[in-house]
PDB file of N, CA and C in Angstrom:
ATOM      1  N   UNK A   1      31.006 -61.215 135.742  1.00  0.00           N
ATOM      2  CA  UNK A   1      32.308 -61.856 135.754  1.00  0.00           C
ATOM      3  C   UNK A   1      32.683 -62.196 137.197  1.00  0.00           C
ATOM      4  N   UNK A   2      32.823 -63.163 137.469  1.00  0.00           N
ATOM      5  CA  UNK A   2      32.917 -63.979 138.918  1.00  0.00           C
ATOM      6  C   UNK A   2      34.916 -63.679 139.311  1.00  0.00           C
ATOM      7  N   UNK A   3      35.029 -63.461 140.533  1.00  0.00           N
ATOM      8  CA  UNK A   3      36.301 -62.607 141.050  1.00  0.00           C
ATOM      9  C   UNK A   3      36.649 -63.787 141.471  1.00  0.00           C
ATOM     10  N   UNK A   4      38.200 -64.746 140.962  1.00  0.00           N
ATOM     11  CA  UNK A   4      38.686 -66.141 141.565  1.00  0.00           C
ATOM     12  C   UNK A   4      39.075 -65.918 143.231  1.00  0.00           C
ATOM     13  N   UNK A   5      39.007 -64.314 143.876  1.00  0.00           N
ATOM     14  CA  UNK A   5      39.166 -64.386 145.515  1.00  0.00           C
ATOM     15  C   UNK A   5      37.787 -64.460 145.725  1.00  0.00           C
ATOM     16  N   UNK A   6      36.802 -65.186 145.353  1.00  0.00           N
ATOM     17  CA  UNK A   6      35.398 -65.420 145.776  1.00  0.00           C
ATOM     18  C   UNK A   6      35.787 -67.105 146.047  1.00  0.00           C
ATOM     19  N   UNK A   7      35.453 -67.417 147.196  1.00  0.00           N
ATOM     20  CA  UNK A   7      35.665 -68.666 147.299  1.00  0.00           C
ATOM     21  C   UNK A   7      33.856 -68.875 147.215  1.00  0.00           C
ATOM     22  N   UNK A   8      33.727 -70.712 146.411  1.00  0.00           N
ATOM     23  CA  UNK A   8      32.305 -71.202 146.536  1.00  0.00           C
ATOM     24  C   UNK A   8      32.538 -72.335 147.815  1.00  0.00           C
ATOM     25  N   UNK A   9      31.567 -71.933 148.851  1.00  0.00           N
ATOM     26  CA  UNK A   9      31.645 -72.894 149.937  1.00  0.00           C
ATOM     27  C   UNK A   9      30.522 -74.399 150.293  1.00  0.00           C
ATOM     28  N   UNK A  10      30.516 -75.032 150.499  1.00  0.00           N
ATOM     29  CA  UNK A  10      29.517 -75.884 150.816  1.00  0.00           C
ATOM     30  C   UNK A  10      29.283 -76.533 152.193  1.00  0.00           C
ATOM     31  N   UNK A  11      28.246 -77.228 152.306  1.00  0.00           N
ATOM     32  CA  UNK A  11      27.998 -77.407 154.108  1.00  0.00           C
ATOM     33  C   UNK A  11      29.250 -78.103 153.993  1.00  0.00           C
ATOM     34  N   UNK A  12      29.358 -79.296 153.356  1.00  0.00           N
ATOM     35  CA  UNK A  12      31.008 -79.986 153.500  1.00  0.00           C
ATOM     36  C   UNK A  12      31.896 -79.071 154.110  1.00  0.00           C
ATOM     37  N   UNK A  13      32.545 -77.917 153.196  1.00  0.00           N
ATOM     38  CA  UNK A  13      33.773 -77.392 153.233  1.00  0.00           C
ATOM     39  C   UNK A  13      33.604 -75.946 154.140  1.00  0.00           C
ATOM     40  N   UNK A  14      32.411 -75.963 154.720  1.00  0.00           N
ATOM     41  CA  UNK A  14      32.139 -74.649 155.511  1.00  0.00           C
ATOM     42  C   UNK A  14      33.610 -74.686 156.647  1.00  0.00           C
ATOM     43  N   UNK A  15      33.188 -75.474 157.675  1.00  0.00           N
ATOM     44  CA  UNK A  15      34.021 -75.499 158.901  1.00  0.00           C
ATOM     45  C   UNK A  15      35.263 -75.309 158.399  1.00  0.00           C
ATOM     46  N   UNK A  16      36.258 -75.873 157.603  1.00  0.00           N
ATOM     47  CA  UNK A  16      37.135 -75.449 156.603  1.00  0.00           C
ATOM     48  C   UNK A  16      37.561 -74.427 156.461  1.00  0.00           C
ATOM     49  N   UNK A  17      36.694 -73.883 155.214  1.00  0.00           N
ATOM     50  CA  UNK A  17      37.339 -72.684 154.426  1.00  0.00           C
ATOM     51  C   UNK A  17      36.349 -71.117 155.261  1.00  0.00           C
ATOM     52  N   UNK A  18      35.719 -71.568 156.486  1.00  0.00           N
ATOM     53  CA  UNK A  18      34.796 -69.968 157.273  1.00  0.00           C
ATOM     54  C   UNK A  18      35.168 -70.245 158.702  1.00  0.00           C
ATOM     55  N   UNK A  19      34.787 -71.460 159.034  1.00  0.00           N
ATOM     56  CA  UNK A  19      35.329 -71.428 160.569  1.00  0.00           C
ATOM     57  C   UNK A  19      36.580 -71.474 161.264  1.00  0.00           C
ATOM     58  N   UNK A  20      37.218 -71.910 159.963  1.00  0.00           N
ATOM     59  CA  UNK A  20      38.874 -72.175 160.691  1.00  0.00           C
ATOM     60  C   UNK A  20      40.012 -71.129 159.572  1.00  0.00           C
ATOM     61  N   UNK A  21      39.139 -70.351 159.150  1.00  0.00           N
ATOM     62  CA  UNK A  21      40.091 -69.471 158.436  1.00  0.00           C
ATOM     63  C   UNK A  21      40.686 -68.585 159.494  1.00  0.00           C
ATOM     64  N   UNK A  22      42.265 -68.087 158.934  1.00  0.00           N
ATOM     65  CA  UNK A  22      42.873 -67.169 160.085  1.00  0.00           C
ATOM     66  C   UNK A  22      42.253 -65.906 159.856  1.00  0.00           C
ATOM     67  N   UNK A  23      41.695 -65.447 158.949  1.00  0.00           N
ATOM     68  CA  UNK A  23      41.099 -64.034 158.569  1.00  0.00           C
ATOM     69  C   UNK A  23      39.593 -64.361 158.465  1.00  0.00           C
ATOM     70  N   UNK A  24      38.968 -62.828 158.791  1.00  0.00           N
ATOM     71  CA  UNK A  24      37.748 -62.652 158.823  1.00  0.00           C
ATOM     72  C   UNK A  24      37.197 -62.944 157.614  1.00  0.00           C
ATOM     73  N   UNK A  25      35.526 -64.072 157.633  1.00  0.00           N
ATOM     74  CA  UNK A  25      34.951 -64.049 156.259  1.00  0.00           C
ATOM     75  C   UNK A  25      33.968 -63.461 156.122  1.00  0.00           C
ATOM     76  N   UNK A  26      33.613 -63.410 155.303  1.00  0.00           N
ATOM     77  CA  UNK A  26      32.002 -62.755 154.759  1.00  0.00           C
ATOM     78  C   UNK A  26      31.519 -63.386 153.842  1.00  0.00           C
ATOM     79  N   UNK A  27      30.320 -64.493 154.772  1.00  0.00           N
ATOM     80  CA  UNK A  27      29.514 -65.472 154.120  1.00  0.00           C
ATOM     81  C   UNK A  27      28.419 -64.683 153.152  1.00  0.00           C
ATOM     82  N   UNK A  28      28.278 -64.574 151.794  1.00  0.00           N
ATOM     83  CA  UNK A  28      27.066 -64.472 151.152  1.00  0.00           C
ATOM     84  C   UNK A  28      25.993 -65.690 150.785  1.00  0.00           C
ATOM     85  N   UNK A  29      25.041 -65.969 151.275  1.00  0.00           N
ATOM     86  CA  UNK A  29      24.215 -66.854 151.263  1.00  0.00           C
ATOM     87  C   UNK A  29      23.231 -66.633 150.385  1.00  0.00           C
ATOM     88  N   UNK A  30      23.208 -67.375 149.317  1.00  0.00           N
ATOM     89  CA  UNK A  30      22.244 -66.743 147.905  1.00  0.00           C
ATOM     90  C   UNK A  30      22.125 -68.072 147.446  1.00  0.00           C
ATOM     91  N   UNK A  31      20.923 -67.902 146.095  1.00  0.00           N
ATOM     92  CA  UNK A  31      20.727 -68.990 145.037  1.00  0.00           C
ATOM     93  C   UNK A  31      20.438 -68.347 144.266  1.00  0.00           C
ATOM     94  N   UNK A  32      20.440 -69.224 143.090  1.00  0.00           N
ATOM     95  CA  UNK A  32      20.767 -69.162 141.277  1.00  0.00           C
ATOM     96  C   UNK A  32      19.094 -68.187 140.840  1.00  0.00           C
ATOM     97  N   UNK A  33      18.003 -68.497 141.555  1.00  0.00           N
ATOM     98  CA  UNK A  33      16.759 -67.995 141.012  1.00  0.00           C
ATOM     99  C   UNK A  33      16.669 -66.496 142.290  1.00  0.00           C
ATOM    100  N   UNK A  34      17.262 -65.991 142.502  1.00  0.00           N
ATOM    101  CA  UNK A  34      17.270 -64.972 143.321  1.00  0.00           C
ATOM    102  C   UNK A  34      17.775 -63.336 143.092  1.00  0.00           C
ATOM    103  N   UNK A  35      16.902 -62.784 142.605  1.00  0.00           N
ATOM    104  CA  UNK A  35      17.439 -61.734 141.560  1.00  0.00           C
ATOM    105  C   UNK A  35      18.664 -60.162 142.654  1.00  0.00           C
ATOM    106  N   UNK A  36      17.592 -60.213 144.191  1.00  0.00           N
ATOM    107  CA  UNK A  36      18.737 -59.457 144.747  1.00  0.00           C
ATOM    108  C   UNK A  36      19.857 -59.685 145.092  1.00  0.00           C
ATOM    109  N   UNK A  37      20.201 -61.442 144.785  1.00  0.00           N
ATOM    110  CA  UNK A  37      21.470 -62.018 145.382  1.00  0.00           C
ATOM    111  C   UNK A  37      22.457 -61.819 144.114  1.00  0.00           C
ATOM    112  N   UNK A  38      21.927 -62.026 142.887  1.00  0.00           N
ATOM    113  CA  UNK A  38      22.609 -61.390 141.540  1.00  0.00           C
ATOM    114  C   UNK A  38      22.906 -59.858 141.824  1.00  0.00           C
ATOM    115  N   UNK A  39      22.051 -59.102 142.262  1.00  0.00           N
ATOM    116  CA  UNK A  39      22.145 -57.640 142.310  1.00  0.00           C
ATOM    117  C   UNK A  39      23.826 -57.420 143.118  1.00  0.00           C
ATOM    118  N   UNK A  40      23.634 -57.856 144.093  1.00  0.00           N
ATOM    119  CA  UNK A  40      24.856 -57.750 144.895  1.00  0.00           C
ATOM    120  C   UNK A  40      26.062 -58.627 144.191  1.00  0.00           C
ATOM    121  N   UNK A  41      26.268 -59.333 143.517  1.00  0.00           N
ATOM    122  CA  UNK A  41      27.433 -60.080 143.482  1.00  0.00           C
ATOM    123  C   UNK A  41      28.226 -59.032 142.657  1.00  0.00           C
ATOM    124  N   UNK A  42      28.566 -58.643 141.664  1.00  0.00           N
ATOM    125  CA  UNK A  42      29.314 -57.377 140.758  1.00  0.00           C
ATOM    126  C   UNK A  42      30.127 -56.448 142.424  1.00  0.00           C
ATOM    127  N   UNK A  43      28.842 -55.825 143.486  1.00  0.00           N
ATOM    128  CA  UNK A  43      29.340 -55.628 144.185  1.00  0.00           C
ATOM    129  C   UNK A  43      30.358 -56.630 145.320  1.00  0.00           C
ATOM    130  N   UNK A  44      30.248 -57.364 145.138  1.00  0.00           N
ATOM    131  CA  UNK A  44      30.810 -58.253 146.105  1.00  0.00           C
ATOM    132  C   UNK A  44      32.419 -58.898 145.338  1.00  0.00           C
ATOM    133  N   UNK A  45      32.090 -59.055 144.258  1.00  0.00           N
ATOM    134  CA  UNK A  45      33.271 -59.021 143.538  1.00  0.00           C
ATOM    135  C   UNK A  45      34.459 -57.927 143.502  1.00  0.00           C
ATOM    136  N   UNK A  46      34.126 -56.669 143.706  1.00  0.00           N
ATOM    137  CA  UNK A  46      34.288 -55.823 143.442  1.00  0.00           C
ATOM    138  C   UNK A  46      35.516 -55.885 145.563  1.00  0.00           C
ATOM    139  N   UNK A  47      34.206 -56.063 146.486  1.00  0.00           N
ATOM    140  CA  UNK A  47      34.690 -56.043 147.315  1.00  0.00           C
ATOM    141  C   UNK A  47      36.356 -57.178 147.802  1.00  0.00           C
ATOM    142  N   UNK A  48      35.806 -58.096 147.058  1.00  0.00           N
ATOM    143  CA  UNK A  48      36.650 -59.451 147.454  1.00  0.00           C
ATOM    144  C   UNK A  48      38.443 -58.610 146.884  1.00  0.00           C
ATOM    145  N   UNK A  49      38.247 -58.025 146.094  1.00  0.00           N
ATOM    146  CA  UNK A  49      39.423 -57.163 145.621  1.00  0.00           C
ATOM    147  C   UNK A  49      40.057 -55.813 146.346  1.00  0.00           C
ATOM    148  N   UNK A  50      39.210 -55.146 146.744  1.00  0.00           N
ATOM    149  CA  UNK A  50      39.754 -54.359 147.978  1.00  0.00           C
ATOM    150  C   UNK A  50      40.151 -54.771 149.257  1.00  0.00           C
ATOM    151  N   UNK A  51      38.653 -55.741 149.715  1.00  0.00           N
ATOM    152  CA  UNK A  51      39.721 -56.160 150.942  1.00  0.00           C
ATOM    153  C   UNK A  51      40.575 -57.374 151.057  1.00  0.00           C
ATOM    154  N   UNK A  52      41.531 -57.839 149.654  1.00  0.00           N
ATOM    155  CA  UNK A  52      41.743 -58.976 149.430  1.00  0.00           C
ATOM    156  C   UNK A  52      43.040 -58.802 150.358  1.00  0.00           C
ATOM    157  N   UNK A  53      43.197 -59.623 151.382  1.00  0.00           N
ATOM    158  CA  UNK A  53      44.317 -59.762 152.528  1.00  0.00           C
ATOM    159  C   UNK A  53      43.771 -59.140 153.955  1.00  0.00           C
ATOM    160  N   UNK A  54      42.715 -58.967 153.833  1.00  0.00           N
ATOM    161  CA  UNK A  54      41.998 -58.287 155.428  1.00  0.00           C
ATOM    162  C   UNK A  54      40.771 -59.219 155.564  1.00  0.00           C
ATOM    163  N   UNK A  55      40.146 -59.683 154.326  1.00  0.00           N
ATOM    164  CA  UNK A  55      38.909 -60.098 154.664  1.00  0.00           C
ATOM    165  C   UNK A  55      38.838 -61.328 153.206  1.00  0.00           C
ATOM    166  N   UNK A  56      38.182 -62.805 153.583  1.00  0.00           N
ATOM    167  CA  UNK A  56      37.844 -63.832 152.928  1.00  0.00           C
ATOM    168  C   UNK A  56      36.856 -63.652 151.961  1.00  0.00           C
ATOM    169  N   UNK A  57      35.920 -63.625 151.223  1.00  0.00           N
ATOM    170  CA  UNK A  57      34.756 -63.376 150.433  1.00  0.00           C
ATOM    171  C   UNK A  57      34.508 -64.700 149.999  1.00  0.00           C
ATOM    172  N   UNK A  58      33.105 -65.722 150.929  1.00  0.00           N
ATOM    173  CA  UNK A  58      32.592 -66.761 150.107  1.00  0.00           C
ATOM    174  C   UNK A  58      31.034 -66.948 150.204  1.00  0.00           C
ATOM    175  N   UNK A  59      30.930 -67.916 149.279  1.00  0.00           N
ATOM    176  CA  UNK A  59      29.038 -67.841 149.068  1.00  0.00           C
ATOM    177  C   UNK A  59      28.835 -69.341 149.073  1.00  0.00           C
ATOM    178  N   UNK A  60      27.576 -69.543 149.719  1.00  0.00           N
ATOM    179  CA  UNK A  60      27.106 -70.862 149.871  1.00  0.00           C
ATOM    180  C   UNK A  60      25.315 -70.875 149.214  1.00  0.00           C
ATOM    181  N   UNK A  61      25.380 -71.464 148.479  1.00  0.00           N
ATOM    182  CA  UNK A  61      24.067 -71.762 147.620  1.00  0.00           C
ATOM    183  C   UNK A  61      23.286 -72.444 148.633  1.00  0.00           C
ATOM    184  N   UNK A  62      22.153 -71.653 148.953  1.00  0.00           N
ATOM    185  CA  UNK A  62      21.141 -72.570 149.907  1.00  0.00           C
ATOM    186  C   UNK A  62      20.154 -73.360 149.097  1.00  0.00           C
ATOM    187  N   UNK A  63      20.328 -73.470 147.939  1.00  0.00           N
ATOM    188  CA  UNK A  63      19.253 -74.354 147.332  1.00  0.00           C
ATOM    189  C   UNK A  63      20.330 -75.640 146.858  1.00  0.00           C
ATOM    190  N   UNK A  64      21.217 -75.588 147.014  1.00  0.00           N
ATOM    191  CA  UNK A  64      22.349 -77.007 146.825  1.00  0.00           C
ATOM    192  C   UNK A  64      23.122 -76.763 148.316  1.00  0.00           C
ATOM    193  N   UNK A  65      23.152 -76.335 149.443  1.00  0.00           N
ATOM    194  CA  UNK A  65      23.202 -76.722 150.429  1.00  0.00           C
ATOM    195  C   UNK A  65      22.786 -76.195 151.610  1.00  0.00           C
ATOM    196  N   UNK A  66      21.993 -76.803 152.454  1.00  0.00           N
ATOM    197  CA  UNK A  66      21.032 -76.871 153.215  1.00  0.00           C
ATOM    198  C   UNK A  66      20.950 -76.935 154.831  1.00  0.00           C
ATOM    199  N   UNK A  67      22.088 -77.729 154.951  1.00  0.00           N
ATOM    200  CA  UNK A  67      22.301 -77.776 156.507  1.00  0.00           C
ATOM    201  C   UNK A  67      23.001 -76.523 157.299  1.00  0.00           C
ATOM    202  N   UNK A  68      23.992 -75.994 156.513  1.00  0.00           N
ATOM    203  CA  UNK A  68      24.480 -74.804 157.516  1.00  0.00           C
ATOM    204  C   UNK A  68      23.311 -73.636 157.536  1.00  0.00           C
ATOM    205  N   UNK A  69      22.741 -73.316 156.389  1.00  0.00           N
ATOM    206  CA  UNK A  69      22.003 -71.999 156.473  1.00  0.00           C
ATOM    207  C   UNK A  69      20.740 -72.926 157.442  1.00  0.00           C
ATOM    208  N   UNK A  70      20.099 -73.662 157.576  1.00  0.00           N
ATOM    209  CA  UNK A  70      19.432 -74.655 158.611  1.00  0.00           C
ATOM    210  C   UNK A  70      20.029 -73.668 159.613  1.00  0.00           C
ATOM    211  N   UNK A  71      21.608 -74.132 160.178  1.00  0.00           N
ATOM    212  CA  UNK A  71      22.318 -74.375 161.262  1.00  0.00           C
ATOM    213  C   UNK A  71      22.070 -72.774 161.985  1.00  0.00           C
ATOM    214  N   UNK A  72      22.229 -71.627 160.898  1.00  0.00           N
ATOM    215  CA  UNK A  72      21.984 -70.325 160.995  1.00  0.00           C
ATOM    216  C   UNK A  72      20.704 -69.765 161.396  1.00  0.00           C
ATOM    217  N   UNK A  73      20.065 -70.578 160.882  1.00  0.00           N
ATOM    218  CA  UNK A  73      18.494 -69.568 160.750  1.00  0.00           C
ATOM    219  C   UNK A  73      18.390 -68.992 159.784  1.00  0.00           C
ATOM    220  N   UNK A  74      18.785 -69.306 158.151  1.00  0.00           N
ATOM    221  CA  UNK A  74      18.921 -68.516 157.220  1.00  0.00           C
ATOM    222  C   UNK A  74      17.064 -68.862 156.729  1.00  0.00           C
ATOM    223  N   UNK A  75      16.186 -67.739 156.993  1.00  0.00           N
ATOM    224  CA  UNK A  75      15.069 -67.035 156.336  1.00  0.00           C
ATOM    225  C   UNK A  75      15.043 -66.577 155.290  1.00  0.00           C
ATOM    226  N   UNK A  76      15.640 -65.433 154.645  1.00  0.00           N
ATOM    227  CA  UNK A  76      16.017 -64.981 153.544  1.00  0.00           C
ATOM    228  C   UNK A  76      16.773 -64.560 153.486  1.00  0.00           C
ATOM    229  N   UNK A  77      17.207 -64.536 151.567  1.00  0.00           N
ATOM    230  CA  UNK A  77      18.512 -64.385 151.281  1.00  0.00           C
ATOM    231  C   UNK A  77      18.366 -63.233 150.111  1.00  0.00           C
ATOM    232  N   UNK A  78      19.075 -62.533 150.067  1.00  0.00           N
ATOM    233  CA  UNK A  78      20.587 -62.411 150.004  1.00  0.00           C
ATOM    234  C   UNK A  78      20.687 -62.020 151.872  1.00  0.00           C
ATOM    235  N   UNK A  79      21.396 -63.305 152.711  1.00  0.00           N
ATOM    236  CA  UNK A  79      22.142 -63.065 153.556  1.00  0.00           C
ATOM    237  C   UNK A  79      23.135 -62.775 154.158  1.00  0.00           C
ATOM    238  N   UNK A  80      23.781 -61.656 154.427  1.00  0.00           N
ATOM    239  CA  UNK A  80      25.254 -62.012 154.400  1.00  0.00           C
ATOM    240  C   UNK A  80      25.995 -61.991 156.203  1.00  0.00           C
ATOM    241  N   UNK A  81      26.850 -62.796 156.176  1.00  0.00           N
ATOM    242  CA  UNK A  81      27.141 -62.788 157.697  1.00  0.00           C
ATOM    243  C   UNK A  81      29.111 -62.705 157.941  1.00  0.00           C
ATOM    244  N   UNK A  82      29.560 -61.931 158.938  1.00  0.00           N
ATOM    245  CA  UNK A  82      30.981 -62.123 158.686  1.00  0.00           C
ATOM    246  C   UNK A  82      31.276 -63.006 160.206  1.00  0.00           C
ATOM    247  N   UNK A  83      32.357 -63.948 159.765  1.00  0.00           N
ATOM    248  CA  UNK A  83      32.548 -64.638 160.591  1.00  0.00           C
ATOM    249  C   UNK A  83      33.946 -64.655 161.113  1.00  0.00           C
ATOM    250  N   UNK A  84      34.298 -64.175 162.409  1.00  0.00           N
ATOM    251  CA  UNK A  84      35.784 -64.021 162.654  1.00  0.00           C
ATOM    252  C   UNK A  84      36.436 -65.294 163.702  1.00  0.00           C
ATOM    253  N   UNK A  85      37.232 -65.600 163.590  1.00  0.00           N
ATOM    254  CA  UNK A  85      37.644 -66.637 164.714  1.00  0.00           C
ATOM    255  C   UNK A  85      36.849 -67.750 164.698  1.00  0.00           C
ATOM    256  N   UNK A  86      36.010 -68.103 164.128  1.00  0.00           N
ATOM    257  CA  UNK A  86      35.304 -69.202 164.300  1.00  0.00           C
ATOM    258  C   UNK A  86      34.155 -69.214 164.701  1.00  0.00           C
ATOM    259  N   UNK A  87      33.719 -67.645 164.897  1.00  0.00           N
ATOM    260  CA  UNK A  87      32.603 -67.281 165.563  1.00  0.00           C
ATOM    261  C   UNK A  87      31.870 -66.223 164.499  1.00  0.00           C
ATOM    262  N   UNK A  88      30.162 -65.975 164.615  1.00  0.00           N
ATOM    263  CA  UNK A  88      29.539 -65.169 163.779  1.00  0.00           C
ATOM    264  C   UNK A  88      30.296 -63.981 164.659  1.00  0.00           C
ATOM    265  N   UNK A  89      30.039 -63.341 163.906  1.00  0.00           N
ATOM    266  CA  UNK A  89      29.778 -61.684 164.659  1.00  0.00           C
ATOM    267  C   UNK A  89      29.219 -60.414 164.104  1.00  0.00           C
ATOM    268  N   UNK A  90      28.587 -60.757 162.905  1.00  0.00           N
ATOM    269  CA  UNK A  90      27.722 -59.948 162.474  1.00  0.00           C
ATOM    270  C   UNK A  90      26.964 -60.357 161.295  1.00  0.00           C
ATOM    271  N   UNK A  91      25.553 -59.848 160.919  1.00  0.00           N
ATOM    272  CA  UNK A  91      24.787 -60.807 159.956  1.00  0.00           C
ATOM    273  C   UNK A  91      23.673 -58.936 159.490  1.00  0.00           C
ATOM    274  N   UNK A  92      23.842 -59.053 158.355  1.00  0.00           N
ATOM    275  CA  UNK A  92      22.945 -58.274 157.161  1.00  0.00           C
ATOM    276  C   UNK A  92      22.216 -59.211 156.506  1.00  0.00           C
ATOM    277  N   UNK A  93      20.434 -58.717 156.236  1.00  0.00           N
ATOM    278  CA  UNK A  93      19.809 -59.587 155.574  1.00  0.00           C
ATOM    279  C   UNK A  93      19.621 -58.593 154.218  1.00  0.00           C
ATOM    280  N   UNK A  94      19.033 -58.524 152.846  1.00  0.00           N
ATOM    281  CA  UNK A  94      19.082 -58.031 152.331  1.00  0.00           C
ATOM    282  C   UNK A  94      20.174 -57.352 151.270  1.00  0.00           C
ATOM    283  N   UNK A  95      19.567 -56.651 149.872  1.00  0.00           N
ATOM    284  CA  UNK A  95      20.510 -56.015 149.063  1.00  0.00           C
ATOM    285  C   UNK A  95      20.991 -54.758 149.569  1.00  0.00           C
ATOM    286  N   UNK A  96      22.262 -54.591 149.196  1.00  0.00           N
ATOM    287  CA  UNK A  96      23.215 -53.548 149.977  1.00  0.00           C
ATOM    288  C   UNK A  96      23.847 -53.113 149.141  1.00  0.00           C
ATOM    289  N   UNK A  97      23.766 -51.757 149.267  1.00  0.00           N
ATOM    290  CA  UNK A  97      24.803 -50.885 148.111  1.00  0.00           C
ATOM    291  C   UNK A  97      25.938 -50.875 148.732  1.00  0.00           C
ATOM    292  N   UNK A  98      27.394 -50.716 147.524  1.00  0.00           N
ATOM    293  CA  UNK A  98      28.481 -51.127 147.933  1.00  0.00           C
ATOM    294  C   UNK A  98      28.986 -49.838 149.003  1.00  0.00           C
ATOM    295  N   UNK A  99      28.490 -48.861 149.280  1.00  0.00           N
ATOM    296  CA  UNK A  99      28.535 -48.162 150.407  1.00  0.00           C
ATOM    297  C   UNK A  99      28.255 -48.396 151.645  1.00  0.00           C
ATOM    298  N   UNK A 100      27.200 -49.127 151.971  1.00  0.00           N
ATOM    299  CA  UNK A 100      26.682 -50.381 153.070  1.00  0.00           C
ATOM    300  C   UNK A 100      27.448 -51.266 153.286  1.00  0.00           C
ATOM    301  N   UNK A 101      27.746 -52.193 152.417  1.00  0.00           N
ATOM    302  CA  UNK A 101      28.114 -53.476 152.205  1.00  0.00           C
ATOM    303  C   UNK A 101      29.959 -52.666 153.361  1.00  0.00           C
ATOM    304  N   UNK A 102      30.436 -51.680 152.650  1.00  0.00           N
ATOM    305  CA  UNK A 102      31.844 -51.505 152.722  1.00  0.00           C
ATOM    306  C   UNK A 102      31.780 -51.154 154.411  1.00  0.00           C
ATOM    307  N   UNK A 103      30.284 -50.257 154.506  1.00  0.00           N
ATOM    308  CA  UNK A 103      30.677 -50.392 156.118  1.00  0.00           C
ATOM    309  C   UNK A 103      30.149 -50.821 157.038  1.00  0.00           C
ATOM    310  N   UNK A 104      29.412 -51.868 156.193  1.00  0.00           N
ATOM    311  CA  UNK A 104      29.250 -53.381 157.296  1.00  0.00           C
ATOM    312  C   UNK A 104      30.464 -53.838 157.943  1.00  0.00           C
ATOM    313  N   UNK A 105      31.149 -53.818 156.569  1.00  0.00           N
ATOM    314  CA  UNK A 105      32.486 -54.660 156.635  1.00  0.00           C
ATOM    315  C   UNK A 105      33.675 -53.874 157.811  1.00  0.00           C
ATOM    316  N   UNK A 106      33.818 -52.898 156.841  1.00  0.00           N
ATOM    317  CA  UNK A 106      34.719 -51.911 157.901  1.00  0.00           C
ATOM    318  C   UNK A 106      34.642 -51.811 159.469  1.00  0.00           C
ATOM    319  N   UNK A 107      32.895 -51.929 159.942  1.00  0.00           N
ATOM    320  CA  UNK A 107      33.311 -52.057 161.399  1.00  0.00           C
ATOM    321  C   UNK A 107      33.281 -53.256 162.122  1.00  0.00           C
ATOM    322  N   UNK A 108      33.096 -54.446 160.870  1.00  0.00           N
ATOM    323  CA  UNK A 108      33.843 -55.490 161.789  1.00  0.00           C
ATOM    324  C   UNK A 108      35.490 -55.721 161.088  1.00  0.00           C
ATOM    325  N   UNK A 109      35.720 -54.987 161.210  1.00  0.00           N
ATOM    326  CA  UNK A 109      37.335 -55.497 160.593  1.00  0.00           C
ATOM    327  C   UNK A 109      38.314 -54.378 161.840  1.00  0.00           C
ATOM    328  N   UNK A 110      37.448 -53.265 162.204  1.00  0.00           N
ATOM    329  CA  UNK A 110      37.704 -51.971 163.209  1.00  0.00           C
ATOM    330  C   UNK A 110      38.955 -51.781 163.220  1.00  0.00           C
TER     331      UNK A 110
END
């Protein structure tokens, strides 16, 4: 069940809704045939609801768009990266239990 504070982003609407947001995001970078990027979303849903007012939660499909994860260096995915001010500032590659995931998050939010 997909959480409506999950925003879906695209190279279009990246600069938009990740670079010019006033709050910190957390890009998940996944596609549809990718079974650890499914693994994590329940968790990520889950997250978009706790830190809903501290932190953004969006995902960009690298197999329908291509140029930002390009722009990144996105290798493999499930990638996830949080982006504050307009700037990266931290990047996890891989599936993450929501114990990880929470304090990825937590110490960039400090």
């Amino acid at each position: 069940m997909a959480n409506d504070l999950i925003k879906h982003v695209s190279d279009t609407s990246f600069e938009a809704d990740v670079l010019q947001s006033d709050k910190p995001v957390l890009v998940d970078f996944w596609a549809e045939w990718c079974a650890p990027c499914k693994a994590i979303a329940p968790t990520l849903d889950e997250l978009a609801t706790t830190y809903d007012g501290k932190l953004r939660i969006a995902k960009l499909d690298v197999a329908e768009n291509r140029a930002i994860p390009a722009k990144f260096g996105i290798r493999n995915i499930p990638t996830l990266m949080i982006f504050k001010n307009g700037q990266l500032a931290a990047t996890k590659v891989g599936s993450m239990t929501k114990a990880q995931l929470s304090q990825f998050i937590d110490q960039q939010l400090g």
